[in-house]
Protein backbone atom coordinates (compact mmCIF):
# COMPACT_ATOMS: atom_id res chain seq x y z
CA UNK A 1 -10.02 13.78 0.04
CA UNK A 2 -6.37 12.55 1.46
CA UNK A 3 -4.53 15.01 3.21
CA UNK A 4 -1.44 16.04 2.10
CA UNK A 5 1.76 16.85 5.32
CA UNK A 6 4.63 18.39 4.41
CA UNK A 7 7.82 17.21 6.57
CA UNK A 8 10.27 20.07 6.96
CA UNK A 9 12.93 17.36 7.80
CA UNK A 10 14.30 17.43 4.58
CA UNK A 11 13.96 21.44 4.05
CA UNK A 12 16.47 23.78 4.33
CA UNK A 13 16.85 24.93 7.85
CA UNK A 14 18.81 28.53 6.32
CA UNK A 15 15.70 29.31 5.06
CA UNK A 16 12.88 27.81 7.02
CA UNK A 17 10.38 30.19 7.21
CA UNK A 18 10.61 30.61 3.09
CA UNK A 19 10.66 26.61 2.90
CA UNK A 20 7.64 27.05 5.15
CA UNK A 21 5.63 29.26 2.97
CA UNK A 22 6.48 27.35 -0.11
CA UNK A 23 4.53 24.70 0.86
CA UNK A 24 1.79 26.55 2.38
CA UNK A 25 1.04 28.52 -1.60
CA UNK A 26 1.57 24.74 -2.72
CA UNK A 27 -1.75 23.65 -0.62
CA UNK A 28 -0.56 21.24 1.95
CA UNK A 29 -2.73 20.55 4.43
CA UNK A 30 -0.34 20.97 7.28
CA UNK A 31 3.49 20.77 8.56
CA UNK A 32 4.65 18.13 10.19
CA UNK A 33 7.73 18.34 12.39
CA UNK A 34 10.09 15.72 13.06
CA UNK A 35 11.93 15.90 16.68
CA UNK A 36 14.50 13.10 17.27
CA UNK A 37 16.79 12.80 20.53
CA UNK A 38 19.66 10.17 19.04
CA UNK A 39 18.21 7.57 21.38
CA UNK A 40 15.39 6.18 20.44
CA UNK A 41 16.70 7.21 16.67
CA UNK A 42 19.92 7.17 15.69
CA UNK A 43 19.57 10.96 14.63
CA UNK A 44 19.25 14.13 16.46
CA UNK A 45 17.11 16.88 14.48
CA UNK A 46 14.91 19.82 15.94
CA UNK A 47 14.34 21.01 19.37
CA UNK A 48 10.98 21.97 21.01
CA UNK A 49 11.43 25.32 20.28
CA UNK A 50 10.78 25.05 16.18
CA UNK A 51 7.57 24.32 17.10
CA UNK A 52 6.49 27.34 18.37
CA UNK A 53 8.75 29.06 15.57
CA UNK A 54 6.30 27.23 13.10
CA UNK A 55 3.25 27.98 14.53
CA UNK A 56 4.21 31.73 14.16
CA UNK A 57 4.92 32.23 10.67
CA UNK A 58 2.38 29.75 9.70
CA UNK A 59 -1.89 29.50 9.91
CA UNK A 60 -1.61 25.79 8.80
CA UNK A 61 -2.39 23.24 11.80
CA UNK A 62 1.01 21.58 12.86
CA UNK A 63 1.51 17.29 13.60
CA UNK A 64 4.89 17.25 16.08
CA UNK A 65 6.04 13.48 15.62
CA UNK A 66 7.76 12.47 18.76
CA UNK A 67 10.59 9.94 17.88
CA UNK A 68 11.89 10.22 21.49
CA UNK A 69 12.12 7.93 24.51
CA UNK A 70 10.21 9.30 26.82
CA UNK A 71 7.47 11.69 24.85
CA UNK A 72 5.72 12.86 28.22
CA UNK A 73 8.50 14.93 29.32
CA UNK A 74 7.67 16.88 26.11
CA UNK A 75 3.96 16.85 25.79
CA UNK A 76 2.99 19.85 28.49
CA UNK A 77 5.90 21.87 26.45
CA UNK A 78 4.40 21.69 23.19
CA UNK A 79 0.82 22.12 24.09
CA UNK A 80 0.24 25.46 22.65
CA UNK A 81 2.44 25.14 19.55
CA UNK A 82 0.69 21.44 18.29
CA UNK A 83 -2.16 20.81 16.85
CA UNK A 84 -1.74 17.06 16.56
CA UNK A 85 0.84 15.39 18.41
CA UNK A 86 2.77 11.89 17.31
CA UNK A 87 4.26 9.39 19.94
CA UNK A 88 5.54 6.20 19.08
CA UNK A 89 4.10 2.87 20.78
CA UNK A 90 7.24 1.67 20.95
CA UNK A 91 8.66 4.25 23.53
CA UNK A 92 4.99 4.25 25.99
CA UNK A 93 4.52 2.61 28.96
CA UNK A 94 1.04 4.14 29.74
CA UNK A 95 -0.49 4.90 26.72
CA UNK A 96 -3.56 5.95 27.71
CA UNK A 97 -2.15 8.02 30.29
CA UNK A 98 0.15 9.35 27.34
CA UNK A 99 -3.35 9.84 24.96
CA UNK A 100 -4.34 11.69 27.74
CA UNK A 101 -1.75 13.91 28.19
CA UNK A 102 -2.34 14.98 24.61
CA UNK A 103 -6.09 15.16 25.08
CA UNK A 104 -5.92 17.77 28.27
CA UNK A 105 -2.97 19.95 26.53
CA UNK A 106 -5.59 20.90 23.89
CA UNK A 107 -3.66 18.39 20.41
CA UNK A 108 -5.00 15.57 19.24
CA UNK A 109 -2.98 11.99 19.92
CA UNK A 110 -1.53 10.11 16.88
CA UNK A 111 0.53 6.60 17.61
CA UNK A 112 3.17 5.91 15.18
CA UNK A 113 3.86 2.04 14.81
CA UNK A 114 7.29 1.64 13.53
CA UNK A 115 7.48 -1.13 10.42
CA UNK A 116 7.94 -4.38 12.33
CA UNK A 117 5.21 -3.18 15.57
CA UNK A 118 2.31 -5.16 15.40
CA UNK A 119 -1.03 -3.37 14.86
CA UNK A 120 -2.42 -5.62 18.12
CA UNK A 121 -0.11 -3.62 20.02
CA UNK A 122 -2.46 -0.44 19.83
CA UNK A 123 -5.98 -2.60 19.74
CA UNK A 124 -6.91 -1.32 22.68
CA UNK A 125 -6.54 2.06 22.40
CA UNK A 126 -7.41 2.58 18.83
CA UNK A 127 -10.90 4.42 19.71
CA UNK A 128 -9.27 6.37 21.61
CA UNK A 129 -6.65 8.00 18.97
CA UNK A 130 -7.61 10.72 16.00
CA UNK A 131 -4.61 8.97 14.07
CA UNK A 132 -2.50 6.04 13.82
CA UNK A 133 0.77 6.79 11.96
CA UNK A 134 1.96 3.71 10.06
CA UNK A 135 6.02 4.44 9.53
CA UNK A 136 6.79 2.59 5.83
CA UNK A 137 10.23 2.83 6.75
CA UNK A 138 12.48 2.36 9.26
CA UNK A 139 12.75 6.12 11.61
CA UNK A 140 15.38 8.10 11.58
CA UNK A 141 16.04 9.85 8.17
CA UNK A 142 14.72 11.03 5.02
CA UNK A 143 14.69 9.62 1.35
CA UNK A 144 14.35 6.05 2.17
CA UNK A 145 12.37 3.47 0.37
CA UNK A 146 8.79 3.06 1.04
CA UNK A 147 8.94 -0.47 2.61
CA UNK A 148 6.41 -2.76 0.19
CA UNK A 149 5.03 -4.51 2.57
CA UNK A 150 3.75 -2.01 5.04
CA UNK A 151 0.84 -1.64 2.04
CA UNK A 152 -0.85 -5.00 4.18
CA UNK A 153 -0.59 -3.65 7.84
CA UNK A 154 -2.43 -0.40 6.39
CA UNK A 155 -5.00 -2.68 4.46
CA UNK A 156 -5.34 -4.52 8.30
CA UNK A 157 -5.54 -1.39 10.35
CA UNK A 158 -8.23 0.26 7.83
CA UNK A 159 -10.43 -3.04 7.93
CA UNK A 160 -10.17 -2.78 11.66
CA UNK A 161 -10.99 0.46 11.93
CA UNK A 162 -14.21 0.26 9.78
CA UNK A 163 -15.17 -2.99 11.67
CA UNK A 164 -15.45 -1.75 14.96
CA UNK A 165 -16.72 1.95 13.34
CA UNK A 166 -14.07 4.05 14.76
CA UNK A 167 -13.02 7.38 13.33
CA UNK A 168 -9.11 6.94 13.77
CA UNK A 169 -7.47 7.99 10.71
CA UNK A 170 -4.59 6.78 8.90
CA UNK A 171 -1.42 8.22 8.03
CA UNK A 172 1.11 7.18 6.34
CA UNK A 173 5.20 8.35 6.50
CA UNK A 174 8.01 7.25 4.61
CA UNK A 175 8.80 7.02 1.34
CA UNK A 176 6.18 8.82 0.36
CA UNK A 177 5.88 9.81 -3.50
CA UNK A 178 4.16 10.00 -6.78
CA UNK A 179 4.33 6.33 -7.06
CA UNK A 180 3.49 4.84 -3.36
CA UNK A 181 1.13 7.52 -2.69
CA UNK A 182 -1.75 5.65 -4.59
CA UNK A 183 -0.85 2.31 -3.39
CA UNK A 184 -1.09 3.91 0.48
CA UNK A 185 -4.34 5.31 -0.58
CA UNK A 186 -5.60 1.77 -2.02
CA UNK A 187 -4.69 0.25 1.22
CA UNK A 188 -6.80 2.73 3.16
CA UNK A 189 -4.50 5.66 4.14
CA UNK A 190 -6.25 8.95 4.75
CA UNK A 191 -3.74 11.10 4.83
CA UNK A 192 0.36 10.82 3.25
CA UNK A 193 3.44 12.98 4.79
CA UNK A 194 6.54 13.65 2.69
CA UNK A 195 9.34 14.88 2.79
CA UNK A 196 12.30 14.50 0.17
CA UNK A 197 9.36 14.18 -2.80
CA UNK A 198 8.24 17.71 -2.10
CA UNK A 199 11.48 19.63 -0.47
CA UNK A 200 14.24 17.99 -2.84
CA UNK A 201 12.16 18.93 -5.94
CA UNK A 202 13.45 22.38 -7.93
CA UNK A 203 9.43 22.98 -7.75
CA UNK A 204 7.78 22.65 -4.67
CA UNK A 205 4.38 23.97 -6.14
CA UNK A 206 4.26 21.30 -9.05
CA UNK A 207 5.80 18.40 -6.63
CA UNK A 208 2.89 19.10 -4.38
CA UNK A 209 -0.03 18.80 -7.37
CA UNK A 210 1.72 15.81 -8.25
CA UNK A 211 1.52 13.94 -5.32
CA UNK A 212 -1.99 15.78 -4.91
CA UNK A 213 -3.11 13.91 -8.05
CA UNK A 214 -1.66 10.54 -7.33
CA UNK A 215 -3.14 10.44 -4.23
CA UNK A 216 -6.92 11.26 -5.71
CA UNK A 217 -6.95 6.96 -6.21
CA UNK A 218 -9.80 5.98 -4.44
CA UNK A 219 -10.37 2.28 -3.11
């Protein structure tokens, strides 16, 4: 079955921990957290400490996605609050040192590609990853449009990852919705985060069975 993230960038940070067990009753399969620093984004949103805040008032396994220059500084900090932990290719100069990192604080290591980073730029490291986050739009902000033609970079990744036998899954973040969610799925994606198509919905529950049900298309 695809897993189902729910990003809390777009909730309502007044009332996070409601937001937070909205989502939970809905039955997504975990909460993925968004921390930007305005430089390697051109948006600032939550500190390291919402992580821990999360993993309080929630049993659901956490995903911390890293859009930040240098993601080290942070790993060691977020050990005990992350389940999975997201760094961009884009801002690592060791990646394996980076992997890791995530590996000996206790998370498991996801690389996000951003839309226009080749997939060769992670071939070497791709066994050593439980994810690969393929961004389908450009990183930064919420309720933008799935980018079309990140549907062929998923369809390369998964036929690479089934080739050399690897268990590396997929994810998929951006755009995200009733409509794209099967055509990530048809490319190969495991497992879909959104944002704005469950959190700007007046029903949270029935926005979450929707995409649930779209995303039951199976290659």
């Amino acid at each position: 079955m695809v897993k189902i993230g729910a990003s809390i960038l777009s909730a309502n940070y007044g009332y996070l921990k409601d937001e937070v067990k909205k989502v939970e009753k809905a039955g997504v399969d975990f909460i993925h957290i968004d921390m930007m620093d305005g430089h390697f984004v051109p948006n600032l949103s939550m500190g390291i400490g919402i992580s821990k805040y999360i993993k309080d008032i929630t049993n659901l396994p956490t995903d911390v996605h890293l859009m930040v220059e240098n993601p080290d500084l942070f790993i060691p900090i977020l050990a005990n609050d992350a389940d999975m932990i997201t760094f961009h290719i884009e801002t690592c100069k060791f990646p394996f040192r980076t992997i890791n990192l995530i590996k000996e604080s206790g998370s498991k290591p996801i690389v996000a590609l951003n839309p226009s980073t080749p997939i060769d730029t992670i071939e070497y490291i791709l066994e050593d990853l439980y994810g690969v986050l393929v961004m389908t739009v450009e990183p930064g902000f919420a309720g933008q449009k799935f980018i079309t033609p990140m549907l062929k970079k998923i369809d390369r990744l998964k036929n690479i990852i089934l080739k050399e036998g690897y268990d590396t899954k997929i994810f998929v973040d951006g755009g995200v919705n009733s409509e794209t969610a099967p055509k990530a799925v048809e490319a190969g994606a495991d497992v879909l985060i959104a944002a704005s198509a469950i959190y700007k919905k007046e029903n949270i529950e029935e926005a979450v069975m929707s995409l649930k049900a779209s995303a039951k298309f199976k290659k």
